[in-house]
Protein backbone atom coordinates (compact mmCIF):
# COMPACT_ATOMS: atom_id res chain seq x y z
CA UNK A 1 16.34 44.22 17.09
CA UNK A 2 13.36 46.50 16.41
CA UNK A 3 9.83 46.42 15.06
CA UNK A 4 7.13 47.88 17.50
CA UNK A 5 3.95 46.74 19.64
CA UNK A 6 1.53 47.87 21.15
CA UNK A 7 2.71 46.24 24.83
CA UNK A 8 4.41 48.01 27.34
CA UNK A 9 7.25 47.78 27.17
CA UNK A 10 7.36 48.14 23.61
CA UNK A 11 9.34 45.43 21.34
CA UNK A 12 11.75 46.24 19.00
CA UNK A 13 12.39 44.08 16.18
CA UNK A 14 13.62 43.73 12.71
CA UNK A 15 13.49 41.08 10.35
CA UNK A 16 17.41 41.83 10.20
CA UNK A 17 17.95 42.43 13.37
CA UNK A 18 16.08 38.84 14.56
CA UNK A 19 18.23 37.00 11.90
CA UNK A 20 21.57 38.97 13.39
CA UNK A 21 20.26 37.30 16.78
CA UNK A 22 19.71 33.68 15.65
CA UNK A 23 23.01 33.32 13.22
CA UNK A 24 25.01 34.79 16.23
CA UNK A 25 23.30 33.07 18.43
CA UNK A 26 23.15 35.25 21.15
CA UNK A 27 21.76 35.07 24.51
CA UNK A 28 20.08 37.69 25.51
CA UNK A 29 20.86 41.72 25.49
CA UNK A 30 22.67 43.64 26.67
CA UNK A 31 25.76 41.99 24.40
CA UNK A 32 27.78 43.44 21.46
CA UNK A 33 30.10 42.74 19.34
CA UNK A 34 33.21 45.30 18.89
CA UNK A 35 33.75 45.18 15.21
CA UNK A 36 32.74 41.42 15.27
CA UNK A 37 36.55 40.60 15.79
CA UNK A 38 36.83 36.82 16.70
CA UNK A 39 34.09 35.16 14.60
CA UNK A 40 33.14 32.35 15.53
CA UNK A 41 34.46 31.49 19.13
CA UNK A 42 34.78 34.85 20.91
CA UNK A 43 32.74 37.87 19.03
CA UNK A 44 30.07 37.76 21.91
CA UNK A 45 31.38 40.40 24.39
CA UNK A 46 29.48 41.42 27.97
CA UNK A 47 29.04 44.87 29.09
CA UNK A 48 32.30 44.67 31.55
CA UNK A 49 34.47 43.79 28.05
CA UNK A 50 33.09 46.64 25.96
CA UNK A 51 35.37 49.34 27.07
CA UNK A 52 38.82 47.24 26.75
CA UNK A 53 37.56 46.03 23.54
CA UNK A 54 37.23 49.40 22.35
CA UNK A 55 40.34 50.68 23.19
CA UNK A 56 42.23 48.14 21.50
CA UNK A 57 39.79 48.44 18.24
CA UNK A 58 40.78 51.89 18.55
CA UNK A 59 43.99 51.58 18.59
CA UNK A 60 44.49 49.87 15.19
CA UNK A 61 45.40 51.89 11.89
CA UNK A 62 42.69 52.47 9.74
CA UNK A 63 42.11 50.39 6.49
CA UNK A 64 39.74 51.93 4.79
CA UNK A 65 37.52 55.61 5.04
CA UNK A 66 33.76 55.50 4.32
CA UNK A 67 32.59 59.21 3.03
CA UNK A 68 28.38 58.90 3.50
CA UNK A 69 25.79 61.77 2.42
CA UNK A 70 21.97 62.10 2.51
CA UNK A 71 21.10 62.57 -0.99
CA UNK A 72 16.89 63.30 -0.69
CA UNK A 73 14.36 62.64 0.91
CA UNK A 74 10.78 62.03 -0.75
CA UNK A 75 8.44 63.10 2.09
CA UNK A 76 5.30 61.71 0.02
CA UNK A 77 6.50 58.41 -0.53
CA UNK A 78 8.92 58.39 2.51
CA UNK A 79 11.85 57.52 0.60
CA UNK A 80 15.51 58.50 1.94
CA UNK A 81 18.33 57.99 -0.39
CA UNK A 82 21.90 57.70 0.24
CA UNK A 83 25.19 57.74 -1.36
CA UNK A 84 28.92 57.77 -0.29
CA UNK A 85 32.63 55.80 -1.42
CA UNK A 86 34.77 53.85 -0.01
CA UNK A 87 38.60 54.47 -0.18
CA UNK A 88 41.07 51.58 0.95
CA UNK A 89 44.38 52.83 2.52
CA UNK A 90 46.34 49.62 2.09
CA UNK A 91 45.21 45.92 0.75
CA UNK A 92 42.67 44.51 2.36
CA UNK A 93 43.30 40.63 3.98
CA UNK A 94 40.35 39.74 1.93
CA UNK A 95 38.54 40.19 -1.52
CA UNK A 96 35.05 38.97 -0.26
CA UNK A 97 33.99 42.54 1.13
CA UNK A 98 30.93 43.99 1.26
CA UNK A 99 29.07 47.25 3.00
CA UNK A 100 26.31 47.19 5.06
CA UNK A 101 24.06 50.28 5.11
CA UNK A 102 22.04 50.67 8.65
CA UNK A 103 19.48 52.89 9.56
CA UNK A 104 18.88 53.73 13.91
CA UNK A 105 16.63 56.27 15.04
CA UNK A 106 17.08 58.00 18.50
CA UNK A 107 14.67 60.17 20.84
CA UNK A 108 12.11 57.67 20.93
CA UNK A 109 10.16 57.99 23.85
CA UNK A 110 8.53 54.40 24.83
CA UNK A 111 8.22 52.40 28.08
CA UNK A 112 11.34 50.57 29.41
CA UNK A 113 11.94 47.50 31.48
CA UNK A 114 15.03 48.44 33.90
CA UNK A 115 17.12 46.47 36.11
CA UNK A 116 15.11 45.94 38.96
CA UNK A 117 12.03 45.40 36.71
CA UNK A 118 10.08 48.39 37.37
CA UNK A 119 8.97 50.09 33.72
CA UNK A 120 9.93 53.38 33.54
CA UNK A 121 7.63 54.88 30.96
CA UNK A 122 8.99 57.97 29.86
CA UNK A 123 12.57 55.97 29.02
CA UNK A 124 13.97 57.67 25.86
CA UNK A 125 15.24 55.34 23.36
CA UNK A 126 18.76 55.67 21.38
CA UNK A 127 20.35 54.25 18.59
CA UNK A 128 17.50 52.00 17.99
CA UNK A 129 17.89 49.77 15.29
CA UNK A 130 15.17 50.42 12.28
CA UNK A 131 16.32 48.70 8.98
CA UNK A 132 18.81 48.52 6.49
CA UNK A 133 19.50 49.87 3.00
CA UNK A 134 21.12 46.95 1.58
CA UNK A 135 19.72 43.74 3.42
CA UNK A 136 20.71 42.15 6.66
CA UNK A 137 24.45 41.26 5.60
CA UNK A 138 24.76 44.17 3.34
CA UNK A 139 25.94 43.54 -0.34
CA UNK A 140 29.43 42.76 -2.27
CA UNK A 141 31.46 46.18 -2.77
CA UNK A 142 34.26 45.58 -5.02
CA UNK A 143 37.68 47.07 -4.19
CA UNK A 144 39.93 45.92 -6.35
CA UNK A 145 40.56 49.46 -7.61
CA UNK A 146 41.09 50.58 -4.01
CA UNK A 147 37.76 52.54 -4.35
CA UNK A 148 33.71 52.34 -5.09
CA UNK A 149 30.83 54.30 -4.75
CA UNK A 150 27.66 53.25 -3.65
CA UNK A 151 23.93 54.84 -3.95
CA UNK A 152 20.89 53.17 -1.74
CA UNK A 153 17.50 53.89 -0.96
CA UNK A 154 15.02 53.27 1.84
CA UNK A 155 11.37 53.44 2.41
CA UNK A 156 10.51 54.89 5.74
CA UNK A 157 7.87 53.55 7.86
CA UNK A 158 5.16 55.89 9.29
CA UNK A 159 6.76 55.21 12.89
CA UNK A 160 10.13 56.63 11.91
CA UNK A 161 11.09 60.32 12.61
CA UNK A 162 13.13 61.35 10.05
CA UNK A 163 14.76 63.85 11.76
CA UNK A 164 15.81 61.72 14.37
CA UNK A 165 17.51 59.25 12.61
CA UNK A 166 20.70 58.06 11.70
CA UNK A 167 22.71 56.24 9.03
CA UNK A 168 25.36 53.99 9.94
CA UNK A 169 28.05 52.39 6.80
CA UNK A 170 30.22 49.73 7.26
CA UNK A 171 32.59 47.64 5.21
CA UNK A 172 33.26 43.77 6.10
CA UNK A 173 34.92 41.02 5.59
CA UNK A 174 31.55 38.17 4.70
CA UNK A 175 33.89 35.18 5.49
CA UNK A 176 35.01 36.42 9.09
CA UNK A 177 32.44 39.20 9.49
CA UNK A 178 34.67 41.77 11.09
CA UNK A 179 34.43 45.16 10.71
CA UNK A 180 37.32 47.24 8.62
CA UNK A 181 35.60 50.55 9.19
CA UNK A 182 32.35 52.23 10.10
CA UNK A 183 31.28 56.00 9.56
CA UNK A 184 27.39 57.32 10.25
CA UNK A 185 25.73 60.77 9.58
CA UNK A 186 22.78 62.12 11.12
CA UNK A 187 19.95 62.79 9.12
């Protein structure tokens, strides 16, 4: 949910990430969803659920394994490019899939709100959301061989460190929205 101000504390936002909270609609933060498993009625999950929900996600054979590699990075222009494939185990319970290509940065170093509403100034940041490669709900990946390669490229803003980012893959299913599999590398 990030784009930056100049306020203390600083906001966040995304175009992305601002639709992900109005087509959800969530309620306020902290909330997450734990591979967006029971779409419509039950994906928003409190802090107290997270750990259970985990587990159990966990615990569930994998369908599918994302490989995911930095290709280059332009440092004039700003440009990061990715690639990677996607591999399917077994059949899938749907053929309306599609991957989702996130970038989060980490180490950032900006005033926080906390709990008792004092702002601690020198709060470090992590896994904040910056952008994606492929839109908000990602783009069709087709399957049907039981593999596919993709190649995606993003355009930095000056804010972003580079070297303290991360990309984050997933494949979905668009009709339920929940998650088959996930990888991420550090860049």
């Amino acid at each position: 949910l990030a784009q930056t101000d100049d306020k203390p504390p600083r906001a966040f936002r995304t175009p992305e990430g601002t639709a992900f909270f109005n087509d959800f609609n969530l309620f306020g933060v902290p909330v997450a969803f734990v591979n967006r498993t029971g779409y419509p009625d039950d994906i928003i999950r409190v802090q107290a659920e997270w750990a259970a929900d985990v587990a159990a996600e966990l615990g569930k054979p994998a369908l599918a394994e994302i490989t995911l590699n930095e290709d280059s990075y332009d440092t004039t222009n700003r440009v990061l490019s990715v690639s990677g494939e996607v591999e399917v185990f077994n059949a899938l319970p749907t053929s309306n899939t599609y991957l989702s290509v996130f970038l989060a940065e980490n180490d950032i170093i900006s005033p926080q709100t906390m709990p008792d509403k004092s702002v601690n100034n020198a709060y470090e940041h992590e896994h904040v959301f910056r952008g994606t490669f492929n839109s908000a709900y990602g783009t069709p990946i087709d399957l049907s061989s039981g593999q596919a390669n993709f190649n995606l490229s993003l355009t930095l803003i000056p804010e972003i460190v580079k070297d303290n980012c991360e990309v984050i893959a997933f494949v979905y299913d668009r009709d339920t929205y929940e998650i088959f599999q996930v990888n991420k590398i550090e860049i």
